[in-house]
N, C-alpha and C. Protein backbone atom coordinates (compact mmCIF):
# COMPACT_ATOMS: atom_id res chain seq x y z
N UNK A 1 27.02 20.63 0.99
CA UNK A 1 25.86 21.40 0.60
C UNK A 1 24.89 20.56 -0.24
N UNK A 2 25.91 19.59 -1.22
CA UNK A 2 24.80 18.78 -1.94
C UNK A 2 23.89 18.00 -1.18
N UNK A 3 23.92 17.65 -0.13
CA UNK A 3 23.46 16.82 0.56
C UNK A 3 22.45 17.35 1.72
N UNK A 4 22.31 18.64 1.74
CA UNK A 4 21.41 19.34 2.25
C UNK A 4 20.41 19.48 1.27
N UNK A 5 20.73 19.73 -0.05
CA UNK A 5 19.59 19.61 -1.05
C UNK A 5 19.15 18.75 -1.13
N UNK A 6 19.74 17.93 -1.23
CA UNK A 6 18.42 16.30 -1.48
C UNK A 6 17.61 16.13 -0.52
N UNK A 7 18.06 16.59 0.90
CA UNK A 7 17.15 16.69 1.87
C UNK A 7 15.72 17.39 1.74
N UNK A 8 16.43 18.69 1.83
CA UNK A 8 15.09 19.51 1.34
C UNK A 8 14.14 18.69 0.42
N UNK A 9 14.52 18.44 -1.09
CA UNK A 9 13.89 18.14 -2.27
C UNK A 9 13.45 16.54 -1.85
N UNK A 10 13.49 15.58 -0.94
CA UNK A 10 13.10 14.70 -0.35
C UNK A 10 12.04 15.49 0.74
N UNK A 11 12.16 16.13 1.61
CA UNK A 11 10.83 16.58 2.92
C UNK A 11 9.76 17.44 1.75
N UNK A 12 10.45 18.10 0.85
CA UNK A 12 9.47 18.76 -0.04
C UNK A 12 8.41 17.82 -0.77
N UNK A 13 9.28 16.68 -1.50
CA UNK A 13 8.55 15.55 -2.38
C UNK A 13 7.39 15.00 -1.70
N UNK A 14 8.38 14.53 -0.38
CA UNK A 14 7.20 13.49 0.46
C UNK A 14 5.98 14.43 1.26
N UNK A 15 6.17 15.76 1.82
CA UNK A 15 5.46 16.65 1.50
C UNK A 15 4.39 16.97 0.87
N UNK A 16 4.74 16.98 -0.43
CA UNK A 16 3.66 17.24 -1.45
C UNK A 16 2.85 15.86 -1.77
N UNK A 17 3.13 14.62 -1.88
CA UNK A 17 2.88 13.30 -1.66
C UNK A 17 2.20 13.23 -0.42
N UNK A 18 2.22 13.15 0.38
CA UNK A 18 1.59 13.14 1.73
C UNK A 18 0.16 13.93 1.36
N UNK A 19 0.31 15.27 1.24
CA UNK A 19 -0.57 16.36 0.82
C UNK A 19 -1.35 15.79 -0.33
N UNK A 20 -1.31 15.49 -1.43
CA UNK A 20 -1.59 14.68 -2.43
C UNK A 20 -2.56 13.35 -1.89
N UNK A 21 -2.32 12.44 -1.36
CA UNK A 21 -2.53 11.52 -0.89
C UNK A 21 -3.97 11.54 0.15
N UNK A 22 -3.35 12.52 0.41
CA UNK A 22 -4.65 13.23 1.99
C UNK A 22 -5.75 14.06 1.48
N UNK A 23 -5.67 14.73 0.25
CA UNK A 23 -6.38 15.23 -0.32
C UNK A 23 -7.34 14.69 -1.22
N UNK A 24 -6.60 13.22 -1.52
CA UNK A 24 -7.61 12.16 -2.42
C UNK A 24 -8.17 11.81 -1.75
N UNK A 25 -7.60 11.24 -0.65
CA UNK A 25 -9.06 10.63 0.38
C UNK A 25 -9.93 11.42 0.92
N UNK A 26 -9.71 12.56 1.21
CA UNK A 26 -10.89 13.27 1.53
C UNK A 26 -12.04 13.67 0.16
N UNK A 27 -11.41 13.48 -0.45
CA UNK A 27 -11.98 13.79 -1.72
C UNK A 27 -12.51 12.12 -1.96
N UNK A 28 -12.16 11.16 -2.19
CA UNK A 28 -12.87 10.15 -2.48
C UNK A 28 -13.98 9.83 -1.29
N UNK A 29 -13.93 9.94 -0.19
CA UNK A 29 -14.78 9.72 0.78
C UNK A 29 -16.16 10.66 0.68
N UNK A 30 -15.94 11.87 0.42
CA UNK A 30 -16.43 13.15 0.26
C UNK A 30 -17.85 12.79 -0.59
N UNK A 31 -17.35 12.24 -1.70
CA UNK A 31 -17.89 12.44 -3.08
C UNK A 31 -18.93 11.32 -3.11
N UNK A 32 -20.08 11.72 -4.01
CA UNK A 32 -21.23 11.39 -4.95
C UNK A 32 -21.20 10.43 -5.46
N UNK A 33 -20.54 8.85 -5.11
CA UNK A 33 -20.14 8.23 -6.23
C UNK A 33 -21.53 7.16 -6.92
N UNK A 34 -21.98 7.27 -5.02
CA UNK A 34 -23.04 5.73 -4.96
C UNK A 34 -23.83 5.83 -3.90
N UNK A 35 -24.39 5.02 -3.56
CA UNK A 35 -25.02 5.03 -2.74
C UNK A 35 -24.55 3.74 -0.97
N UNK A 36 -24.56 3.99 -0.03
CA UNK A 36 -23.79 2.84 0.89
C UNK A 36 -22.91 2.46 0.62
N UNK A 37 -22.86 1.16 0.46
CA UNK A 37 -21.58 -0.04 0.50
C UNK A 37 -21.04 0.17 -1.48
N UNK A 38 -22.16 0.63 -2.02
CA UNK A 38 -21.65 0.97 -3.43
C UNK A 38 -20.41 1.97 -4.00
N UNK A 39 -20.96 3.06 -2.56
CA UNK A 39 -20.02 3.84 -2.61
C UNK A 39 -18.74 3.78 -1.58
N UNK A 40 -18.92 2.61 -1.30
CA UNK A 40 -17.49 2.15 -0.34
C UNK A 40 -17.13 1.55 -1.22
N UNK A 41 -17.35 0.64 -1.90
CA UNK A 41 -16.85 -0.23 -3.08
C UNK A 41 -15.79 0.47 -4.05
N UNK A 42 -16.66 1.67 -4.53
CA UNK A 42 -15.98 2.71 -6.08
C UNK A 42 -14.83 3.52 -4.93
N UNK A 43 -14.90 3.65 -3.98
CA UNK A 43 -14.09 4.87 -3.25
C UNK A 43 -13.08 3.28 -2.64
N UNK A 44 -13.27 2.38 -2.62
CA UNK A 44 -12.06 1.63 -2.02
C UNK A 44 -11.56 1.58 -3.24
N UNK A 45 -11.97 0.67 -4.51
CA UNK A 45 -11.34 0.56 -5.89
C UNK A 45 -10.36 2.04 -6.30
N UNK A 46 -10.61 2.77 -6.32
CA UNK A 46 -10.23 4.24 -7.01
C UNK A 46 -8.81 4.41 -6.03
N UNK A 47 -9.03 3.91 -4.84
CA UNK A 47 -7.89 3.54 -3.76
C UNK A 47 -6.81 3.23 -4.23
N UNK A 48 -6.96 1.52 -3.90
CA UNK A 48 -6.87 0.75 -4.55
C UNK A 48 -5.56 0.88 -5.86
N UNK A 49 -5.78 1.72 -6.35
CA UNK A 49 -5.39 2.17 -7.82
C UNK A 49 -4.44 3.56 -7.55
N UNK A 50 -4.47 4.62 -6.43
CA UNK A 50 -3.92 5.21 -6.17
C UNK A 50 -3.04 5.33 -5.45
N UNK A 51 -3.09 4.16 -4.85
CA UNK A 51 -1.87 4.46 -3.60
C UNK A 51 -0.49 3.79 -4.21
N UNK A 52 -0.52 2.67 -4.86
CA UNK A 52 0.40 2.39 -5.62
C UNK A 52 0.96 3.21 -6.56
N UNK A 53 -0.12 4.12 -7.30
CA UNK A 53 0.30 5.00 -8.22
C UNK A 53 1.48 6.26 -7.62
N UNK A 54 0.73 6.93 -6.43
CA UNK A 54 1.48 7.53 -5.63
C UNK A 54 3.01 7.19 -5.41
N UNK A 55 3.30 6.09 -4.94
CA UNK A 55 4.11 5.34 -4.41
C UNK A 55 5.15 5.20 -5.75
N UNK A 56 4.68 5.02 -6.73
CA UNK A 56 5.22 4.65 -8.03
C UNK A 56 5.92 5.95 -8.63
N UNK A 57 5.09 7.09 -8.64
CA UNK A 57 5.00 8.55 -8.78
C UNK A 57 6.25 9.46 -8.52
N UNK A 58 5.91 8.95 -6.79
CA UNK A 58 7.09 9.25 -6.02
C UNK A 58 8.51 9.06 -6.31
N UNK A 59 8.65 7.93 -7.28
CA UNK A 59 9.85 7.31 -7.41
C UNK A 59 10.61 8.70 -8.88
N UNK A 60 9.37 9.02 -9.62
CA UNK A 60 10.08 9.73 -10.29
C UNK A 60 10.34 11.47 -10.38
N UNK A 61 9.49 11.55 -8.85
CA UNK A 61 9.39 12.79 -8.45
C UNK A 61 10.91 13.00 -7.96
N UNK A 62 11.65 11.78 -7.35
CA UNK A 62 12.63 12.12 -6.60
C UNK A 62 13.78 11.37 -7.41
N UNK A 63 13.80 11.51 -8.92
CA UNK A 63 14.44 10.71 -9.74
C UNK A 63 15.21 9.55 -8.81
N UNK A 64 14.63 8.40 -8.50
CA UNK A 64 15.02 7.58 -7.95
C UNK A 64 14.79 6.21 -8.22
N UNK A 65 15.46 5.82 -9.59
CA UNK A 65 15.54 4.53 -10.24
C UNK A 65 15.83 2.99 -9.83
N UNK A 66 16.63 3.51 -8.61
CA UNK A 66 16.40 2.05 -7.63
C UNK A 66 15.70 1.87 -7.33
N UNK A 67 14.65 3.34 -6.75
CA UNK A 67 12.72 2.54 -5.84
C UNK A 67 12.08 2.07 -7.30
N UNK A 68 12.81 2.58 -8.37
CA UNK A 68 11.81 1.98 -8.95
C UNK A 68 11.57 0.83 -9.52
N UNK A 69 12.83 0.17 -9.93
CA UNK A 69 13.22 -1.07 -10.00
C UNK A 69 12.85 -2.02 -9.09
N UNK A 70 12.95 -1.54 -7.43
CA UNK A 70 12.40 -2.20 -6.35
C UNK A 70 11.00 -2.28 -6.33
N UNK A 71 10.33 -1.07 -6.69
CA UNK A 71 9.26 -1.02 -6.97
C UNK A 71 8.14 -2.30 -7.68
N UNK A 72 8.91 -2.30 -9.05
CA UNK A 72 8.73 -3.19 -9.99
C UNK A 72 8.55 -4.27 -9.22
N UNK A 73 10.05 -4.90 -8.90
CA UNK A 73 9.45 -6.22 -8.13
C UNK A 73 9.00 -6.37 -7.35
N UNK A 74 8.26 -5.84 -6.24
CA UNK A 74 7.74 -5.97 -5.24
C UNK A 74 6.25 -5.94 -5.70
N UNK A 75 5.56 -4.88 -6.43
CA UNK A 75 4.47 -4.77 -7.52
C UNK A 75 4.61 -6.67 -8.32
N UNK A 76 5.24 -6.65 -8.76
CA UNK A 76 4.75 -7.70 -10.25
C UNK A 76 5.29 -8.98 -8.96
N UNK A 77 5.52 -9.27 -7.83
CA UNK A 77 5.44 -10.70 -7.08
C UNK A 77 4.69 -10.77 -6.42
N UNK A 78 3.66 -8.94 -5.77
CA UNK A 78 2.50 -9.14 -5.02
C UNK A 78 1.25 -9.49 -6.06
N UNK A 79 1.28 -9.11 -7.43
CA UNK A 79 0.20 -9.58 -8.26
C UNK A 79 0.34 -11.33 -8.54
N UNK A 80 1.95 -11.37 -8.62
CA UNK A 80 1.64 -13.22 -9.24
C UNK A 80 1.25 -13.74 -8.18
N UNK A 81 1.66 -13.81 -6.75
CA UNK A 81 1.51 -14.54 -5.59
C UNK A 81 -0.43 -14.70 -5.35
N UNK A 82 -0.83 -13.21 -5.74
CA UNK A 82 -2.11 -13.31 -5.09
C UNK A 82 -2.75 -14.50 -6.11
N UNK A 83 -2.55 -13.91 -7.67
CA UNK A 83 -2.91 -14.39 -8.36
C UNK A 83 -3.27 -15.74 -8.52
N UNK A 84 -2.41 -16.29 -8.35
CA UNK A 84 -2.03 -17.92 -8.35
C UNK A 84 -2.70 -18.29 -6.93
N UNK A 85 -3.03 -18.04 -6.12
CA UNK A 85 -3.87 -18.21 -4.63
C UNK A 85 -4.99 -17.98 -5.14
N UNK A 86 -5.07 -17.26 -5.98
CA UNK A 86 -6.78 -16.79 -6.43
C UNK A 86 -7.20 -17.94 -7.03
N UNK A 87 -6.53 -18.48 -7.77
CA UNK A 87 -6.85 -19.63 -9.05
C UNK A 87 -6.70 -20.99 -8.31
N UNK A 88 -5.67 -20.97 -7.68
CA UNK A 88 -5.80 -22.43 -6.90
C UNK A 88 -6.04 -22.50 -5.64
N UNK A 89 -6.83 -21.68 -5.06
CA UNK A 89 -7.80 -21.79 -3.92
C UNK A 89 -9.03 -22.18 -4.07
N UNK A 90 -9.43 -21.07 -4.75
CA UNK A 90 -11.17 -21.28 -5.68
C UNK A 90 -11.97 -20.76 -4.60
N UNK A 91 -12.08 -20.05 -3.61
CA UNK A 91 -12.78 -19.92 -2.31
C UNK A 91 -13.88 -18.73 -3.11
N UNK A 92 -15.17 -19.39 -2.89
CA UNK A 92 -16.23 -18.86 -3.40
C UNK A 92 -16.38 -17.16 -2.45
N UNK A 93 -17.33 -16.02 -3.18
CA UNK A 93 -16.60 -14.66 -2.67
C UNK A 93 -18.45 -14.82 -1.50
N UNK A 94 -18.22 -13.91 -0.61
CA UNK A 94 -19.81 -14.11 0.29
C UNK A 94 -20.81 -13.55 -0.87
N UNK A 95 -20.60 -12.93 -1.95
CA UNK A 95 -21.65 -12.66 -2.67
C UNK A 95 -22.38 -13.46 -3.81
N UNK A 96 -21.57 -14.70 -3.81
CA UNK A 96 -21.69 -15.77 -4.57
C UNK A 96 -21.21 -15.68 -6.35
N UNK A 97 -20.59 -14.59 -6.16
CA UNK A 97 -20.20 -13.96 -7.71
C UNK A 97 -19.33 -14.68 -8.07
N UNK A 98 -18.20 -15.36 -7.75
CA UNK A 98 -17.24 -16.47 -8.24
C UNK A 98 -16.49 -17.22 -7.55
N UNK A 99 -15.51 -17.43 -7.27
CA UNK A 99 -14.72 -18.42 -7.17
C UNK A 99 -13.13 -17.78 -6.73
N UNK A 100 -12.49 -16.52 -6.43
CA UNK A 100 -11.92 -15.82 -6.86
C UNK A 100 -11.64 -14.77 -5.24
N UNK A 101 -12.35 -15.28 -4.11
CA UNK A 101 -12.23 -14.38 -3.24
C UNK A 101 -10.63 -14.91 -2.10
N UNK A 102 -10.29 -15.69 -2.37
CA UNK A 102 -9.14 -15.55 -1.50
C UNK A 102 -7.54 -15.44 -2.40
N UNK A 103 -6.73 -14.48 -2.22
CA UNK A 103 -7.04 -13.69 -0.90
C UNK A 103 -7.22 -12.42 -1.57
N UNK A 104 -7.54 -11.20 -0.86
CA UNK A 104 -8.14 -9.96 -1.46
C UNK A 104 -6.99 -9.21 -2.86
N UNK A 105 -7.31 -9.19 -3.85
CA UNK A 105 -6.63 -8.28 -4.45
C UNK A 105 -6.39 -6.87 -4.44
N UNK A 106 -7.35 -6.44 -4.22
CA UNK A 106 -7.48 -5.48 -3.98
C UNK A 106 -6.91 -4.58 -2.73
N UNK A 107 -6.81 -5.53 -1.78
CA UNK A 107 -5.95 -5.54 -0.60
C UNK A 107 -4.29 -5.46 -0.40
N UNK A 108 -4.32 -6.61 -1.21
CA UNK A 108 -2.63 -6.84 -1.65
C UNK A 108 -1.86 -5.48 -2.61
N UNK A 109 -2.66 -4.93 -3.38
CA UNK A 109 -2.01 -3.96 -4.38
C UNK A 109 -1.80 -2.71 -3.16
N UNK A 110 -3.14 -2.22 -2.86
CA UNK A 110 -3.03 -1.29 -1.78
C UNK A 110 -1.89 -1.36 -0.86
N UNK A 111 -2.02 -2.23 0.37
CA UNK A 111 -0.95 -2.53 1.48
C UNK A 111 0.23 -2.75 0.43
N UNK A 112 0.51 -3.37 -0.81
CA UNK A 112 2.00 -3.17 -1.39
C UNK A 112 2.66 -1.95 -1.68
N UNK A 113 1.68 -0.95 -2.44
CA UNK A 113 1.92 0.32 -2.16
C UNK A 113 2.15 1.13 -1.14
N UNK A 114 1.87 1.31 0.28
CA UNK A 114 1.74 1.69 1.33
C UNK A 114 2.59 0.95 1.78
N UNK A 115 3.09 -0.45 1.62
CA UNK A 115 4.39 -0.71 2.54
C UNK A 115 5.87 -0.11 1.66
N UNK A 116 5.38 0.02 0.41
CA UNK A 116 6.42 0.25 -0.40
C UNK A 116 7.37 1.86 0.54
N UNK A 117 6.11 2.50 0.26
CA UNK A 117 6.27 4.10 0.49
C UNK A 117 6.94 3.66 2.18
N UNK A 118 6.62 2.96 3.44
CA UNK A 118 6.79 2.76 4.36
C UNK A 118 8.80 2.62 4.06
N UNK A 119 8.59 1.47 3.79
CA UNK A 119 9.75 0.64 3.61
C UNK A 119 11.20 1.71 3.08
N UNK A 120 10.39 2.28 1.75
CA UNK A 120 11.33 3.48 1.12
C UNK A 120 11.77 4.72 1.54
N UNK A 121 10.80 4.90 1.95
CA UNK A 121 10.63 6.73 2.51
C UNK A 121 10.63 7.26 3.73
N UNK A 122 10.33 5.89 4.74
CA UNK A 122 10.02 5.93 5.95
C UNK A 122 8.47 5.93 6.75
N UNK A 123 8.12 5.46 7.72
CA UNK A 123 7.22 5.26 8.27
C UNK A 123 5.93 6.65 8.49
N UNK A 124 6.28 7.67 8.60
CA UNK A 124 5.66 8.89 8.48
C UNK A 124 4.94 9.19 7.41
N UNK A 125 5.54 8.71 6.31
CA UNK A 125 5.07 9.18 4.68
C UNK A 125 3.92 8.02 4.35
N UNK A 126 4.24 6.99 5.35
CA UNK A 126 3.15 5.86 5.32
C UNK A 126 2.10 5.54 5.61
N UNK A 127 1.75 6.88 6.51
CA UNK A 127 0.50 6.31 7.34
C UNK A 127 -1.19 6.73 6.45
N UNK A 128 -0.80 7.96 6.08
CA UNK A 128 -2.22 8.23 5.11
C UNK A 128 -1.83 6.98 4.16
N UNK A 129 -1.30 6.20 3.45
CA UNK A 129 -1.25 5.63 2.46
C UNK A 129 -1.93 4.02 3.44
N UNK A 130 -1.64 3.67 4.57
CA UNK A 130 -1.61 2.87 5.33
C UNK A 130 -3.41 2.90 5.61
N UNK A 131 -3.70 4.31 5.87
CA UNK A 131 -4.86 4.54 6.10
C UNK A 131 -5.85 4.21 5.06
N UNK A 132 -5.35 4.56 3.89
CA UNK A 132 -5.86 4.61 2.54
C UNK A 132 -6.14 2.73 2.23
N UNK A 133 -5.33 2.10 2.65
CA UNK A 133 -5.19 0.91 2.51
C UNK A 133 -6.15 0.23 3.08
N UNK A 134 -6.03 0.61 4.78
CA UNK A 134 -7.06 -0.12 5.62
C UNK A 134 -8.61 0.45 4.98
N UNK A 135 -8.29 1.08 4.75
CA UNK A 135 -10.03 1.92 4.03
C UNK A 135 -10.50 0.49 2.67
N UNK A 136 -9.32 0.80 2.18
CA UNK A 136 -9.55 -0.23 0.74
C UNK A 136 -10.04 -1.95 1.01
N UNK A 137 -9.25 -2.42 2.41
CA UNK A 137 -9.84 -3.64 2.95
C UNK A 137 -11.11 -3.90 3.66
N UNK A 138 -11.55 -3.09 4.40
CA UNK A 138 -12.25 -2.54 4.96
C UNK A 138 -13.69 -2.31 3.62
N UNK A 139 -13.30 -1.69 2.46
CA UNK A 139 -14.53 -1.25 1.59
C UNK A 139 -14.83 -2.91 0.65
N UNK A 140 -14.18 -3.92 0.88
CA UNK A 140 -14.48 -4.70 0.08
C UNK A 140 -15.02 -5.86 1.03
N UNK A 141 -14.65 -5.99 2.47
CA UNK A 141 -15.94 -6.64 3.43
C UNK A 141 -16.93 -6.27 3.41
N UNK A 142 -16.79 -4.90 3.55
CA UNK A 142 -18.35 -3.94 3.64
C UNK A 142 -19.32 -4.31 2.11
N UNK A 143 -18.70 -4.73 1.15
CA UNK A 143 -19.42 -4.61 -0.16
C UNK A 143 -19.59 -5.91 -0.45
N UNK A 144 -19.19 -7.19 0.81
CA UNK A 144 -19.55 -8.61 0.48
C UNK A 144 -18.77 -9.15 -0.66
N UNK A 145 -17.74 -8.23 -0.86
CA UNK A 145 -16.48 -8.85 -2.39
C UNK A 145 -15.55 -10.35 -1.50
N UNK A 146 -15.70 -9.86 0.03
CA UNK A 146 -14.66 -10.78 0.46
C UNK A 146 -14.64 -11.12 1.68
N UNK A 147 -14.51 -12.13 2.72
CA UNK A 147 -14.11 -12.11 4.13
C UNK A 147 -12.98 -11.63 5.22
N UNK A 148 -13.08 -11.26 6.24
CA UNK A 148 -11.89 -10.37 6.59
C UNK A 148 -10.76 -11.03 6.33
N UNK A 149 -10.33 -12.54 6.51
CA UNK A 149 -9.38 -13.32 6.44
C UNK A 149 -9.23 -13.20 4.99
N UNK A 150 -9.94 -12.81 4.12
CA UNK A 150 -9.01 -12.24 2.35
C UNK A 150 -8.54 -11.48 2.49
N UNK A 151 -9.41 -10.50 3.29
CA UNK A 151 -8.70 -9.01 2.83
C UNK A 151 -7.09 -8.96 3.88
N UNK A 152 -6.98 -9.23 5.27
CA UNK A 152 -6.07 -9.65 6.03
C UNK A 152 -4.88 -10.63 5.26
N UNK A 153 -4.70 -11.46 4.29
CA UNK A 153 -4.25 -12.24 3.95
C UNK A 153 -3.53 -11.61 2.74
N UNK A 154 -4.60 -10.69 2.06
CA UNK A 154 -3.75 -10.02 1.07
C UNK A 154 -3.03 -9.02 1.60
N UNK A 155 -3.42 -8.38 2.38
CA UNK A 155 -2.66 -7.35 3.47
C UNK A 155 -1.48 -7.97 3.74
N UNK A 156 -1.27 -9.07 3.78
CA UNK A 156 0.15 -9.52 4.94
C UNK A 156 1.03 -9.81 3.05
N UNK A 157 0.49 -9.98 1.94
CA UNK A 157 0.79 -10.51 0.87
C UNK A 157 1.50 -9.39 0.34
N UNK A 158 0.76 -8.46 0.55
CA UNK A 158 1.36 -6.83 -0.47
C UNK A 158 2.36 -6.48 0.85
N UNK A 159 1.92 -6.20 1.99
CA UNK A 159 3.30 -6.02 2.96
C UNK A 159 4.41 -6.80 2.70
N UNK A 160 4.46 -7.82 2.68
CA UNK A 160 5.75 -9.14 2.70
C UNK A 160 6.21 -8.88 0.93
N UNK A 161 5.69 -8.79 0.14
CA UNK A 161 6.20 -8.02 -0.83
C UNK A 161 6.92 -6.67 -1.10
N UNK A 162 6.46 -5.93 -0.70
CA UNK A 162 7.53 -4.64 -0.95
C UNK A 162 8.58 -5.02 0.20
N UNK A 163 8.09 -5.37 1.45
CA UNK A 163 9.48 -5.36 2.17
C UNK A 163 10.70 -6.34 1.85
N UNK A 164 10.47 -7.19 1.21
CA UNK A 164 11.00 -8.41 0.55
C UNK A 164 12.49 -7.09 -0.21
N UNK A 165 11.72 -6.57 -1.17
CA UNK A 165 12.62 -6.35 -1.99
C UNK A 165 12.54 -4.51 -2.22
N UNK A 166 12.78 -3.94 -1.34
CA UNK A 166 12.42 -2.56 -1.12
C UNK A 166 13.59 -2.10 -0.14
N UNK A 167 14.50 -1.41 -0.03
CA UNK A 167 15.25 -0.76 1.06
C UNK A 167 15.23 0.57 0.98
N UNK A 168 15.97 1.07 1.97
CA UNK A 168 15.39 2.64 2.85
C UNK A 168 16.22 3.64 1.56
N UNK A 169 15.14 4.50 1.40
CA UNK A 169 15.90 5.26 0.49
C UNK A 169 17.69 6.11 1.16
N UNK A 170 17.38 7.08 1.39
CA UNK A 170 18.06 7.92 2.58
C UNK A 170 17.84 8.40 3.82
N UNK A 171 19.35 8.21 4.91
CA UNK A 171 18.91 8.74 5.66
C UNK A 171 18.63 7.32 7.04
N UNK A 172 17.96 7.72 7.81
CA UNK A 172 17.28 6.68 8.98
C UNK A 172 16.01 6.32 8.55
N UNK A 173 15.40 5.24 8.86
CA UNK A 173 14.57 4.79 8.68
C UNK A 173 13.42 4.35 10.17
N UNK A 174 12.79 4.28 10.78
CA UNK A 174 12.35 3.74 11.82
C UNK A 174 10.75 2.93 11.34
N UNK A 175 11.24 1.89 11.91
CA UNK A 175 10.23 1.16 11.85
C UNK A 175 9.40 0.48 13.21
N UNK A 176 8.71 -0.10 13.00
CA UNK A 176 8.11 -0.82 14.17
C UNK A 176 8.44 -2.36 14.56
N UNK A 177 8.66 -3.20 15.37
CA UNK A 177 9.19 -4.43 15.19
C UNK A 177 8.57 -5.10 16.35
N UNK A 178 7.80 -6.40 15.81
CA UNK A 178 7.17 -7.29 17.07
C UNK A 178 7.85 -8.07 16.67
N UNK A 179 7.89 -9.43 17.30
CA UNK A 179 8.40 -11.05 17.40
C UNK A 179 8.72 -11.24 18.31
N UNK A 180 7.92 -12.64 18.65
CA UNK A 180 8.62 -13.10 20.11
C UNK A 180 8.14 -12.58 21.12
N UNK A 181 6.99 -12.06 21.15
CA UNK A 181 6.78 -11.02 22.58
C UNK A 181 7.79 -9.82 22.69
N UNK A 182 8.35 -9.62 21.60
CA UNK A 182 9.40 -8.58 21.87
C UNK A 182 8.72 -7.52 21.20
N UNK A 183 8.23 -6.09 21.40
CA UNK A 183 7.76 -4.89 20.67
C UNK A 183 9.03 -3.75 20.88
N UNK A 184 9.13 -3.28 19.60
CA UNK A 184 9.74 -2.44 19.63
C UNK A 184 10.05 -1.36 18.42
N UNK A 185 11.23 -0.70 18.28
CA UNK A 185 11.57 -0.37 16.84
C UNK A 185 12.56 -0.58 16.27
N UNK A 186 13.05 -0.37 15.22
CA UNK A 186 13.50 -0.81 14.43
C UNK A 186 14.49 0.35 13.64
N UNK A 187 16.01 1.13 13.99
CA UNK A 187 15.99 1.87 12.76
C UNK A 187 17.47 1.28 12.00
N UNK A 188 17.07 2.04 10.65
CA UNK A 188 18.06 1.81 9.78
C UNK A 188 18.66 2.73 9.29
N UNK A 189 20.07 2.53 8.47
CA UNK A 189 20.34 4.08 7.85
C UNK A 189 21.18 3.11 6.33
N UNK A 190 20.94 3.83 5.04
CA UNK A 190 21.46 3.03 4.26
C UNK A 190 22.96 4.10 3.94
N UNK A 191 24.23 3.28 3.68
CA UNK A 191 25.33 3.98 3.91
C UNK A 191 25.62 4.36 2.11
């Protein structure tokens, strides 16, 4: 019986998370912030900042101290990695504002969050967050912060991070799996 509850209180969590999630973006897209690419900018940033939070959130919605620990590191190796690429690249940004555009940060935090939730929770609970993500890469070409190959680069940076050090909460997991010309999926179950 115990084990029917966690179920529930897991489809409920991710549920309300999902719902949560879907409701910010319509709501950040929605809204007054700016004007054009200004307001792609403030509505990718505010992103940006939420989807990780979510993801983070989640961990204590479903008292679950291993995502969060996993969490942690997957978070604090997608910030040093970018970081240190940021500083010893030097790749000037298309707006001429610094020195600082490869590879996207803003990119990397997002897609780390969104692979996190992927990786943890399963692929379903991922996709508004996934969506939320591509929005966030997507709002910082559009605003001349960066070239697609930053924002793509931090994308593959925050993905390869949470999956690094992130496993399936409960349950099956399904994922997606290319290599090799091989497409397919992928599931898991943690015992």
């Amino acid at each position: 019986m115990k084990a029917r509850d966690n179920q529930t209180v897991l489809y409920s969590a991710h549920r309300h998370s999902l719902c949560f999630t879907i409701l910010c973006f319509v709501l950040l897209i929605t809204s007054p912030f700016a004007m054009a690419s200004d307001q792609a900018e403030s509505n990718g940033s505010i992103l940006r900042t939420l989807i990780p939070v979510v993801a983070y959130g989640t961990t204590f919605y479903l008292h679950d101290a291993d995502g969060r620990t996993q969490f942690y590191k997957g978070f604090f190796t997608n910030l040093a990695v970018t970081y240190a690429l940021k500083k010893s690249i030097s790749k000037t940004r298309p707006n001429g504002k610094d020195n600082e555009s490869f590879p996207s940060g803003h990119s990397s935090v997002a897609f780390q969050g969104a692979a996190f939730i992927h990786r943890r929770y399963g692929w379903k609970y991922a996709v508004p967050a996934y969506l939320g993500a591509s929005y966030v890469a997507w709002s910082r070409v559009e605003s001349d912060n960066h070239y697609t190959v930053d924002v793509v680069a931090g994308a593959a940076i925050g993905i390869a991070s949470s999956f690094i050090f992130t496993k399936p909460y409960k349950g099956f997991v399904v994922t997606p799996v290319a290599a090799n010309g091989f497409y397919g999926i992928g599931i898991s179950k943690q015992w």
